[in-house]
Each structure stands twice: as C-alpha cells, then as structure tokens.
PDB file of N, CA and C in Angstrom:
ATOM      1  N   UNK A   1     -85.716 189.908  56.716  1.00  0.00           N
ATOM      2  CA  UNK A   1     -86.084 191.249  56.340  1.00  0.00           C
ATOM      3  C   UNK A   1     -86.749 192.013  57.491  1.00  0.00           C
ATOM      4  N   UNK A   2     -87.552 191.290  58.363  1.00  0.00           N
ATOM      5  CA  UNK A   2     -87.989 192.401  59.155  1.00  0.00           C
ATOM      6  C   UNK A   2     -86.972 192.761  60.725  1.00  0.00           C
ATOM      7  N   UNK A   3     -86.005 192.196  60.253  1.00  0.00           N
ATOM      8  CA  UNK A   3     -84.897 192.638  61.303  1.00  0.00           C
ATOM      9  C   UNK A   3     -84.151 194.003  60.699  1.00  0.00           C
ATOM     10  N   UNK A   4     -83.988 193.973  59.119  1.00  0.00           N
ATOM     11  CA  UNK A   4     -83.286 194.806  58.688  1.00  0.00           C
ATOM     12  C   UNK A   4     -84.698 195.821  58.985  1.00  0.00           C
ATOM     13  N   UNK A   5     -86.001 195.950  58.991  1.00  0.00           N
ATOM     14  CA  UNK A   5     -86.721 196.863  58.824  1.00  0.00           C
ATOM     15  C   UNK A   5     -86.821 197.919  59.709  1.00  0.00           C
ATOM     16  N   UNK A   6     -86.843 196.667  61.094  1.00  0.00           N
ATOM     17  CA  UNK A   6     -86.375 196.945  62.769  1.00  0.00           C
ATOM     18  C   UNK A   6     -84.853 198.040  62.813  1.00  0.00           C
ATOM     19  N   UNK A   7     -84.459 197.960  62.176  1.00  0.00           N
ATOM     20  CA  UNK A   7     -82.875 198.435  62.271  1.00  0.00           C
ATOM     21  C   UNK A   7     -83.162 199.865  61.368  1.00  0.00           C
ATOM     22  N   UNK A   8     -83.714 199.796  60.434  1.00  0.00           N
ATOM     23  CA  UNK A   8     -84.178 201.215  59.739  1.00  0.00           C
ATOM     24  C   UNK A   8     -85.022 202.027  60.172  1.00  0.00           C
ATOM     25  N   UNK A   9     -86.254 201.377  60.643  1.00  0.00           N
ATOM     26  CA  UNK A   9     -86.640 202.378  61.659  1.00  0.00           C
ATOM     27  C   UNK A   9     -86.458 202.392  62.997  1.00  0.00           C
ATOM     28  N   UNK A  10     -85.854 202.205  63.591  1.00  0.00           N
ATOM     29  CA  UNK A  10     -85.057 202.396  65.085  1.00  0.00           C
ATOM     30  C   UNK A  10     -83.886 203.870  64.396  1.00  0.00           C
ATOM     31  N   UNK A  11     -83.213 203.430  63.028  1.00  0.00           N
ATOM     32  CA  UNK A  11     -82.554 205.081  62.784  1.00  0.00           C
ATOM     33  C   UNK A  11     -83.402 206.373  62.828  1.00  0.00           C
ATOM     34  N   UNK A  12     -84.608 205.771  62.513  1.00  0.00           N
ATOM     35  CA  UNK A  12     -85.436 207.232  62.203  1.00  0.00           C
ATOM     36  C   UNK A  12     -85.932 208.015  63.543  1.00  0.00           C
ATOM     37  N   UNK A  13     -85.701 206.731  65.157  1.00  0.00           N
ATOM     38  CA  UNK A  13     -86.607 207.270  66.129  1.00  0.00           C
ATOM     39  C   UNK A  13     -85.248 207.830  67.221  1.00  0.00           C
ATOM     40  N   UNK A  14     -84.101 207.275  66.900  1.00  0.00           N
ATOM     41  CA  UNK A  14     -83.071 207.460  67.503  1.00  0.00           C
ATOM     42  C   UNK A  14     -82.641 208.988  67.395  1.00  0.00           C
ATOM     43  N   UNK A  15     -81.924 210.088  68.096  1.00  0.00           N
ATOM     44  CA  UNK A  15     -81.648 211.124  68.221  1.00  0.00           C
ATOM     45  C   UNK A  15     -80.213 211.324  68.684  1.00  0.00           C
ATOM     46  N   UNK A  16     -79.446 210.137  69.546  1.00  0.00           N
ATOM     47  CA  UNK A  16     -78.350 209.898  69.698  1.00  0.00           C
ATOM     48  C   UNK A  16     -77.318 209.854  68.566  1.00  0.00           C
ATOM     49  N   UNK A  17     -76.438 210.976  68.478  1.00  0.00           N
ATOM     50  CA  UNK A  17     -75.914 210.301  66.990  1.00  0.00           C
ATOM     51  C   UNK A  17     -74.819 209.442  67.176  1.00  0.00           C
ATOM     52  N   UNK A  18     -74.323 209.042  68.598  1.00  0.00           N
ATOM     53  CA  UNK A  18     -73.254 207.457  68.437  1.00  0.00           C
ATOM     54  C   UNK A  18     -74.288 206.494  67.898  1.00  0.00           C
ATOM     55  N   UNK A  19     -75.446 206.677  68.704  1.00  0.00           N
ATOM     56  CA  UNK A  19     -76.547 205.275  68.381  1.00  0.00           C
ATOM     57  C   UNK A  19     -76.343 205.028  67.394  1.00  0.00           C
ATOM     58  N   UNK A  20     -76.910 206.242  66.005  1.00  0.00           N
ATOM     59  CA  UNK A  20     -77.488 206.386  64.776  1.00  0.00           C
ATOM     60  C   UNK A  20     -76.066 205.809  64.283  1.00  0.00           C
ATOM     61  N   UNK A  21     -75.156 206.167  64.530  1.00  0.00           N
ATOM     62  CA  UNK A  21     -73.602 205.546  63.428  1.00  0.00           C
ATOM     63  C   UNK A  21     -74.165 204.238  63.836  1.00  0.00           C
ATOM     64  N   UNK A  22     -73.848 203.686  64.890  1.00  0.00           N
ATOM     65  CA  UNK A  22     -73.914 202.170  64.942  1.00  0.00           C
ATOM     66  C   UNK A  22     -74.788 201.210  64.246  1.00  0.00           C
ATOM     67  N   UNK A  23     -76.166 202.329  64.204  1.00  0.00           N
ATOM     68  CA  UNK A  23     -77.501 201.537  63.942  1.00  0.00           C
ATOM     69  C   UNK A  23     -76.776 201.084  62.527  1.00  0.00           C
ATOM     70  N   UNK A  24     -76.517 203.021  61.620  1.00  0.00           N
ATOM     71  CA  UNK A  24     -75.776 202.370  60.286  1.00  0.00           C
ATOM     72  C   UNK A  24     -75.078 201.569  60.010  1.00  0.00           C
ATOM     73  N   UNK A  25     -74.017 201.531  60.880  1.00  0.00           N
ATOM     74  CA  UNK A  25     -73.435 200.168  60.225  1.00  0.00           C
ATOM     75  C   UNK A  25     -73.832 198.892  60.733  1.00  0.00           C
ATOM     76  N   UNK A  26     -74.903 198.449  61.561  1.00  0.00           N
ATOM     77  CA  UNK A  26     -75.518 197.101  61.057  1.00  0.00           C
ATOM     78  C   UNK A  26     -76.625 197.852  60.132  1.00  0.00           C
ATOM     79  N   UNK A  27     -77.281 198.148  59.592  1.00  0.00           N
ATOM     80  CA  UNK A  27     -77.942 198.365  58.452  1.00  0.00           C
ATOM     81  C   UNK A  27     -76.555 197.895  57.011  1.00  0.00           C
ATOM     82  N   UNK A  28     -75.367 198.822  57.260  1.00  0.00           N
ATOM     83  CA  UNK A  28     -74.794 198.538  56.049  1.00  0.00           C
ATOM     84  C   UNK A  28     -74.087 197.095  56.469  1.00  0.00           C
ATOM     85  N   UNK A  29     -73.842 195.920  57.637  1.00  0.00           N
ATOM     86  CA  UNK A  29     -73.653 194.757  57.590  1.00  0.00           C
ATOM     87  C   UNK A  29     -74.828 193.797  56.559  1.00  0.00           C
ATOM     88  N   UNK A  30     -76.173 194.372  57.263  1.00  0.00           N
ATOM     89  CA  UNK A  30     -77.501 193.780  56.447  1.00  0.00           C
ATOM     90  C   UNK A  30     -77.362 193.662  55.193  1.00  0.00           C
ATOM     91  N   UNK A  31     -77.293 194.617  54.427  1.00  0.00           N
ATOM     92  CA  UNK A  31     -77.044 195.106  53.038  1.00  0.00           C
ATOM     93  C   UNK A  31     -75.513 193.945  52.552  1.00  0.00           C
ATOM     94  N   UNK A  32     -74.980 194.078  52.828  1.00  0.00           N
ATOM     95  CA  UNK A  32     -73.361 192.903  52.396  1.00  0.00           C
ATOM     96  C   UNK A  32     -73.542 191.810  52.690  1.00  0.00           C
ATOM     97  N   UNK A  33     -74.346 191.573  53.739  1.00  0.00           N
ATOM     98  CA  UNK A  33     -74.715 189.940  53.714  1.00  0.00           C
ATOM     99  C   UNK A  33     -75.939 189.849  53.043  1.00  0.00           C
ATOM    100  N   UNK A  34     -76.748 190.233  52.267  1.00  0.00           N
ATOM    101  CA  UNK A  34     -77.860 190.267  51.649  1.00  0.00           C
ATOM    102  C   UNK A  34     -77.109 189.874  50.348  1.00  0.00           C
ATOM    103  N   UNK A  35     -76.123 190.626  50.015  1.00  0.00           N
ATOM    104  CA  UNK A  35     -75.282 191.074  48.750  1.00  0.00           C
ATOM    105  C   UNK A  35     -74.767 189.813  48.437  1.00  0.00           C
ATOM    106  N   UNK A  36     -73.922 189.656  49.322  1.00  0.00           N
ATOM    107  CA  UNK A  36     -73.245 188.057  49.687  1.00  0.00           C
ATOM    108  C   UNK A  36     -74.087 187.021  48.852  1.00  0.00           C
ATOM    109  N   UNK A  37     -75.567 187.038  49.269  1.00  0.00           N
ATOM    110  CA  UNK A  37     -76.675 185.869  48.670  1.00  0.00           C
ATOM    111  C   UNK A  37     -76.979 186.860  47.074  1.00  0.00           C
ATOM    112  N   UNK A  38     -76.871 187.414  47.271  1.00  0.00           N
ATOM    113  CA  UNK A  38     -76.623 187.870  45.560  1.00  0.00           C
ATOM    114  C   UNK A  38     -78.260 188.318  45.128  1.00  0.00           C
ATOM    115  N   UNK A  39     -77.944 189.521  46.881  1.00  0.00           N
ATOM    116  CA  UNK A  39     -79.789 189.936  47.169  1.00  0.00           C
ATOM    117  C   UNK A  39     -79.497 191.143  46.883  1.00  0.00           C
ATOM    118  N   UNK A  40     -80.242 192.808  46.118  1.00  0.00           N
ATOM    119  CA  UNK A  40     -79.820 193.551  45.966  1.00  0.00           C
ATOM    120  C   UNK A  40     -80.960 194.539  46.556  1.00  0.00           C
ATOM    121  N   UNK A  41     -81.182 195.864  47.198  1.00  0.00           N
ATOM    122  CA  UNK A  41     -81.864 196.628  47.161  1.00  0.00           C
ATOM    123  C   UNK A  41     -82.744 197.090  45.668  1.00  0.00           C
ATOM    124  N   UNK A  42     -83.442 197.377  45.690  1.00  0.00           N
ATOM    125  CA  UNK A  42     -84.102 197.876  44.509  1.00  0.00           C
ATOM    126  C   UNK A  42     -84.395 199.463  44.218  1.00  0.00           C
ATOM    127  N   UNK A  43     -83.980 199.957  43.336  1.00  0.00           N
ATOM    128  CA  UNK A  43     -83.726 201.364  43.162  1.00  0.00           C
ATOM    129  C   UNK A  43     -85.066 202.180  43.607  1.00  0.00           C
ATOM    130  N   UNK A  44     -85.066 203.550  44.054  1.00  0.00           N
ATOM    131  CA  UNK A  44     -86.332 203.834  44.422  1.00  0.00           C
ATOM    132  C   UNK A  44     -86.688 205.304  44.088  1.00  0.00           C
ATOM    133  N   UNK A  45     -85.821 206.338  44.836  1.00  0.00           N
ATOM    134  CA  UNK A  45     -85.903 207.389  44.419  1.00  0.00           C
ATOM    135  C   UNK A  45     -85.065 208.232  43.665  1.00  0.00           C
ATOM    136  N   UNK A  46     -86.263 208.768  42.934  1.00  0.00           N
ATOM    137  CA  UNK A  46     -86.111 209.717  41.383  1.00  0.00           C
ATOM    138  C   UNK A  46     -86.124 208.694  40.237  1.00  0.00           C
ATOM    139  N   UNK A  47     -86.528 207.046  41.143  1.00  0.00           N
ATOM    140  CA  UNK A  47     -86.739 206.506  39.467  1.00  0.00           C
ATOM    141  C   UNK A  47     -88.137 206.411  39.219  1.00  0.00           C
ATOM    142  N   UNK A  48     -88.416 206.097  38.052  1.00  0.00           N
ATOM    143  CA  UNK A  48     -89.739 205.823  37.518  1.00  0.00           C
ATOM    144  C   UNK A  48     -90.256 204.782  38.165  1.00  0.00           C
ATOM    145  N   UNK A  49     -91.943 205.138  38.517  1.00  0.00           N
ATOM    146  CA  UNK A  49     -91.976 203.653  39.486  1.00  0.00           C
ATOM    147  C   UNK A  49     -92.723 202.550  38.235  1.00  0.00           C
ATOM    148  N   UNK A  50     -92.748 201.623  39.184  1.00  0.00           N
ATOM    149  CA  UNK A  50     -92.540 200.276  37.937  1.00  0.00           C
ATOM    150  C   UNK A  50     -93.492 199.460  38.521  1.00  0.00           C
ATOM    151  N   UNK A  51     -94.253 198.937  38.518  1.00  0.00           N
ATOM    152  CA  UNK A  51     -94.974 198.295  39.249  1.00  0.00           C
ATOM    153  C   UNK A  51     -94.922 196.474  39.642  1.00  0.00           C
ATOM    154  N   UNK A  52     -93.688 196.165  38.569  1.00  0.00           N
ATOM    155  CA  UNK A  52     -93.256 194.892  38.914  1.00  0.00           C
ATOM    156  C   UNK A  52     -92.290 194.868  40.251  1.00  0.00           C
ATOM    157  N   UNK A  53     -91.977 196.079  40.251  1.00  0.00           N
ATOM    158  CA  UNK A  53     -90.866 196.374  41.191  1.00  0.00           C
ATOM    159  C   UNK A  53     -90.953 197.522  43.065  1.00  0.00           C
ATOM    160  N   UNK A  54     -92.588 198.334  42.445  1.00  0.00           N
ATOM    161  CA  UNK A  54     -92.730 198.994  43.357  1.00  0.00           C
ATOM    162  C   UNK A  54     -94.397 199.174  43.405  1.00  0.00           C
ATOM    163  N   UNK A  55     -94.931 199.217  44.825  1.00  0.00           N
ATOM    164  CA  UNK A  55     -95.988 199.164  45.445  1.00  0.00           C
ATOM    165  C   UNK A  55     -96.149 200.633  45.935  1.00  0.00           C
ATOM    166  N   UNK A  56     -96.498 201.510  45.197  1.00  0.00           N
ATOM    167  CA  UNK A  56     -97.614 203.062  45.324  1.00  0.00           C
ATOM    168  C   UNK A  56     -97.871 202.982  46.470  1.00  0.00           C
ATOM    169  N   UNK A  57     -98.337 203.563  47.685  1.00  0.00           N
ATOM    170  CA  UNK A  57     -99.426 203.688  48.783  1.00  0.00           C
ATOM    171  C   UNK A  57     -99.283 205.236  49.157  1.00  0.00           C
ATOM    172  N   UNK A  58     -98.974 206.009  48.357  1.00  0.00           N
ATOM    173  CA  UNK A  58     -99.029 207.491  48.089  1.00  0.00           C
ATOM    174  C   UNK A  58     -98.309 208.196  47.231  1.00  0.00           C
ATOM    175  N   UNK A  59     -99.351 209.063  46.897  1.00  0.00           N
ATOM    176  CA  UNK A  59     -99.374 209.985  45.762  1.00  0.00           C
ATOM    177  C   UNK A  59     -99.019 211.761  46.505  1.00  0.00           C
ATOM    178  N   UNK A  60     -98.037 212.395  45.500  1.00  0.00           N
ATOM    179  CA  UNK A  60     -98.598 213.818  45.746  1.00  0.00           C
ATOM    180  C   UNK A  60     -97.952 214.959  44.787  1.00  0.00           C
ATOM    181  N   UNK A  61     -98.665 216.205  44.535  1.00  0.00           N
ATOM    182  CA  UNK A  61     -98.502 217.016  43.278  1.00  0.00           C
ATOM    183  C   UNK A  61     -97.528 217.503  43.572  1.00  0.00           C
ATOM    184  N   UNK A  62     -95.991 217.817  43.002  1.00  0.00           N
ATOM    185  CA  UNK A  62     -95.147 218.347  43.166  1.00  0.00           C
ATOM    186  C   UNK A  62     -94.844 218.673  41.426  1.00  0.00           C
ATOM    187  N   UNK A  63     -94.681 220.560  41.688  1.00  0.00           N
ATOM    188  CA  UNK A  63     -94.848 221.032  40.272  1.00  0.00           C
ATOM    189  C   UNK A  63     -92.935 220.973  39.915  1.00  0.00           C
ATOM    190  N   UNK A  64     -93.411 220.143  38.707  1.00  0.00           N
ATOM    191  CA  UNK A  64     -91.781 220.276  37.765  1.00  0.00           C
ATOM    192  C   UNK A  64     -91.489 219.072  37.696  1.00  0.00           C
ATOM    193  N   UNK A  65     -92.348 217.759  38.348  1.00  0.00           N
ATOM    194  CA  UNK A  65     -91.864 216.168  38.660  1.00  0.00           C
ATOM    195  C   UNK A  65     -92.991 215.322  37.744  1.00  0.00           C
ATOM    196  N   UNK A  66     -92.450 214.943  37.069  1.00  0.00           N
ATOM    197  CA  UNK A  66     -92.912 213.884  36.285  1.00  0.00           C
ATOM    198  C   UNK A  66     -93.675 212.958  37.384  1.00  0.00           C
ATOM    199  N   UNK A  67     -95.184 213.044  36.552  1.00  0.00           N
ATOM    200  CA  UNK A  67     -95.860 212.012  36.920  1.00  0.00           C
ATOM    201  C   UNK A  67     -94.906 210.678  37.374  1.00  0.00           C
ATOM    202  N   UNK A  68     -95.699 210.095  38.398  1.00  0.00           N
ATOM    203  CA  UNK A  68     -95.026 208.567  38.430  1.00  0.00           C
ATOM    204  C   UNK A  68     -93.633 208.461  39.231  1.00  0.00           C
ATOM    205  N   UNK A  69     -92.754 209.427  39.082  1.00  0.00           N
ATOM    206  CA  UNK A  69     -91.413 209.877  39.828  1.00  0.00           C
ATOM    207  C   UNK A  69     -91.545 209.332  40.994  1.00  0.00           C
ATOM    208  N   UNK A  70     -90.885 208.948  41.713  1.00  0.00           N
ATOM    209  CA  UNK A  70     -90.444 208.112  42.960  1.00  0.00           C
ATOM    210  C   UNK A  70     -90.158 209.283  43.651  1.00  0.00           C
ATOM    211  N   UNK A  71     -91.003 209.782  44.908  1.00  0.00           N
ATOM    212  CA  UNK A  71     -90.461 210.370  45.663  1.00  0.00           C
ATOM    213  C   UNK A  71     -90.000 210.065  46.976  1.00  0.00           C
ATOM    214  N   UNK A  72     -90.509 208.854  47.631  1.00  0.00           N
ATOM    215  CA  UNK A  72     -89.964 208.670  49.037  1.00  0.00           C
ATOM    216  C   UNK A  72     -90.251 207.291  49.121  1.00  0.00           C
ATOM    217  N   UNK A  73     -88.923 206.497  49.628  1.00  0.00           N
ATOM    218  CA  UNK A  73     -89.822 204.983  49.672  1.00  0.00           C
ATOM    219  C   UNK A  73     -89.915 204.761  51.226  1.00  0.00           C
ATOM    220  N   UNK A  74     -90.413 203.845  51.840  1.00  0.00           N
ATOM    221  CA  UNK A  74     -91.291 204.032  52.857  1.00  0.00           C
ATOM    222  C   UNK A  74     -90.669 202.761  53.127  1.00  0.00           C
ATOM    223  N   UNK A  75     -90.651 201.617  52.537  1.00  0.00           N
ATOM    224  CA  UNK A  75     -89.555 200.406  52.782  1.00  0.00           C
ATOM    225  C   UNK A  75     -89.242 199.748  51.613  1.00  0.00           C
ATOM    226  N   UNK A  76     -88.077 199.313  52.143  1.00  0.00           N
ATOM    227  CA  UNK A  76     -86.856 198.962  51.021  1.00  0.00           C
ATOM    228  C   UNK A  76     -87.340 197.772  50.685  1.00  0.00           C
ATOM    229  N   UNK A  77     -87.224 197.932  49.230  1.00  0.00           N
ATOM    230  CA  UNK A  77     -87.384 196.510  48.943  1.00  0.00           C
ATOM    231  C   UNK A  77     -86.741 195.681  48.076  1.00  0.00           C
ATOM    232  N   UNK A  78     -86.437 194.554  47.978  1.00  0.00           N
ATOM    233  CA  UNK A  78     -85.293 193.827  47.360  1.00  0.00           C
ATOM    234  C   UNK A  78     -85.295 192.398  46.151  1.00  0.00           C
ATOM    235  N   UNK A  79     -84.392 192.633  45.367  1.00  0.00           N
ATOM    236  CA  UNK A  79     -84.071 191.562  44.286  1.00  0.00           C
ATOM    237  C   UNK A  79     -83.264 190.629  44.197  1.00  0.00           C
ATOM    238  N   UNK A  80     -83.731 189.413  44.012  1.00  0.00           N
ATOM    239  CA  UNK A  80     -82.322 188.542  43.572  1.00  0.00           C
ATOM    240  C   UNK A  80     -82.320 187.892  42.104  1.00  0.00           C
ATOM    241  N   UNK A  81     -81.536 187.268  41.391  1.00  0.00           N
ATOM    242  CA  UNK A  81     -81.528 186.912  40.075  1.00  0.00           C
ATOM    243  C   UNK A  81     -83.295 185.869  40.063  1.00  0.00           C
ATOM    244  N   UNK A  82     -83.698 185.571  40.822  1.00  0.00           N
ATOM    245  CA  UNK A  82     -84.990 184.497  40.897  1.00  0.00           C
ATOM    246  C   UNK A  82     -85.949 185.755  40.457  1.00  0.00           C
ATOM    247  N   UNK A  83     -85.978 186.972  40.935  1.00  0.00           N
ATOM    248  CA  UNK A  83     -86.973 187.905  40.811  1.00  0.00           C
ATOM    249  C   UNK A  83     -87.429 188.631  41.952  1.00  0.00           C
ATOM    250  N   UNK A  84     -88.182 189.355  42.410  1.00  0.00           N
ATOM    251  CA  UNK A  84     -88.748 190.315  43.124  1.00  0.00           C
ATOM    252  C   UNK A  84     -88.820 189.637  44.694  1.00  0.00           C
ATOM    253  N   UNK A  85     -88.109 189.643  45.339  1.00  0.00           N
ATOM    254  CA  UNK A  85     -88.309 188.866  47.208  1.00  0.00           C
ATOM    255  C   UNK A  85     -89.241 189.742  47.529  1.00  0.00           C
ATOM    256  N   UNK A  86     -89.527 191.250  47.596  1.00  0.00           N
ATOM    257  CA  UNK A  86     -90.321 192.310  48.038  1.00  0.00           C
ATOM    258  C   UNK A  86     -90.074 193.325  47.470  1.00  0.00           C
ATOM    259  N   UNK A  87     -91.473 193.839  46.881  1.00  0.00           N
ATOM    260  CA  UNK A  87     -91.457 195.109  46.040  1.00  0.00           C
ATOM    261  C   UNK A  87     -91.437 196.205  47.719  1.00  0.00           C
ATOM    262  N   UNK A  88     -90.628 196.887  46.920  1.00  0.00           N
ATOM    263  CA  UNK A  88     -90.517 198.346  47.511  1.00  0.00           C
ATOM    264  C   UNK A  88     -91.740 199.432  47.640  1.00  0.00           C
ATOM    265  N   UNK A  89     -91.556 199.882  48.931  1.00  0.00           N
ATOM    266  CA  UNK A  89     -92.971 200.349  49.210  1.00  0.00           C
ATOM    267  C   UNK A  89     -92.604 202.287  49.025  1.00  0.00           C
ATOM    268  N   UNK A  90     -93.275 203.011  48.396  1.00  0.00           N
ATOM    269  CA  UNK A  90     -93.207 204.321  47.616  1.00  0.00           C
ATOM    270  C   UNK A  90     -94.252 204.880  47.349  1.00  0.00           C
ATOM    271  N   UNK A  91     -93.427 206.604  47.352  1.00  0.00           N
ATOM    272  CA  UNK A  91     -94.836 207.390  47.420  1.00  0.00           C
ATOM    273  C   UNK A  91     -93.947 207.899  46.336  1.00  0.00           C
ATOM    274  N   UNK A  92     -95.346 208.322  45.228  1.00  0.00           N
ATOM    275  CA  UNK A  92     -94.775 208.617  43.882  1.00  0.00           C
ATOM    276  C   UNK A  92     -95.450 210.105  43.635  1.00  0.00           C
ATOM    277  N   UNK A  93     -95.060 210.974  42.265  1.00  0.00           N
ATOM    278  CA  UNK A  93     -95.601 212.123  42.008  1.00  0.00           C
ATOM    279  C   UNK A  93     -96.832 212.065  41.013  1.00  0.00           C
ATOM    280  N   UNK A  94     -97.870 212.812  41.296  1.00  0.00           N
ATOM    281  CA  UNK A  94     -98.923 212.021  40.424  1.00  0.00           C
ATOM    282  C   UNK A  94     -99.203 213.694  39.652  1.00  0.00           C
TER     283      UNK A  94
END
C-alpha cells in the first residue's frame, strides 16, 4: 500500500501530462492486482461516512450537504472479504 500511495501522490505533484497518463496507469495496474487478491477500494465520496470503514480528520460546513457526507478522501482505503485492511482517510460535511 504505500507504493500505491507513492504513485497517487506523485499524480498530484506531477504537471507533465505524459507523466500523469503513465503515473495512471500504474495506479490503475495497482488497483487489478489488488482486485486479483480479491482487495477492493472502499467507496468514499458522496457516501455517508461510516466509521467501520472511514477515519474523519476533517470537517467542513457546506450549505445543502448532509451532515456526515464524504467530501474528499485524502487516502484510499481498502477491503477484502476478511474485513477492513485500511480505513479510508476523509474529510466529511459537518
């Protein structure tokens, strides 16, 4: 996981957009071999956050958004049939 994390944010600092395709598709290799082990991302934004599933570390008032609303996740975090490998890290609407 913290290779795939390395690879997500290296997209965010990159400005090159050949880089940025490439970065994506090892990000979307990560993701299919994750899949492969029958590892899944965990849903994040615009869902309700859940706390078995997602870790808060910011809040903020946005008028018309349901309390609790998932607005930005900050890192991905992932499931397999065993249960929670890493809750997903999210800033929610309070």
């Amino acid at each position: 996981m913290p290779a795939y994390d390395a690879v997500v944010e290296a997209q965010k600092q990159i400005t090159d957009a050949k880089v940025k395709q490439g970065l994506g598709m090892v990000e979307r290799a990560f993701i299919n071999s994750l899949k492969s082990l029958d590892i899944s991302p965990i849903d994040t934004l615009g869902e309700q956050f859940d706390p078995a599933f997602h870790n808060a570390i910011m809040t903020e008032e946005v008028n018309g958004v349901d309390s609790g609303t998932i607005l930005e996740e900050i890192q991905r975090g992932f499931i397999s049939p065993n249960g929670v490998l890493r809750c997903a890290i999210v800033k929610i609407a309070k």
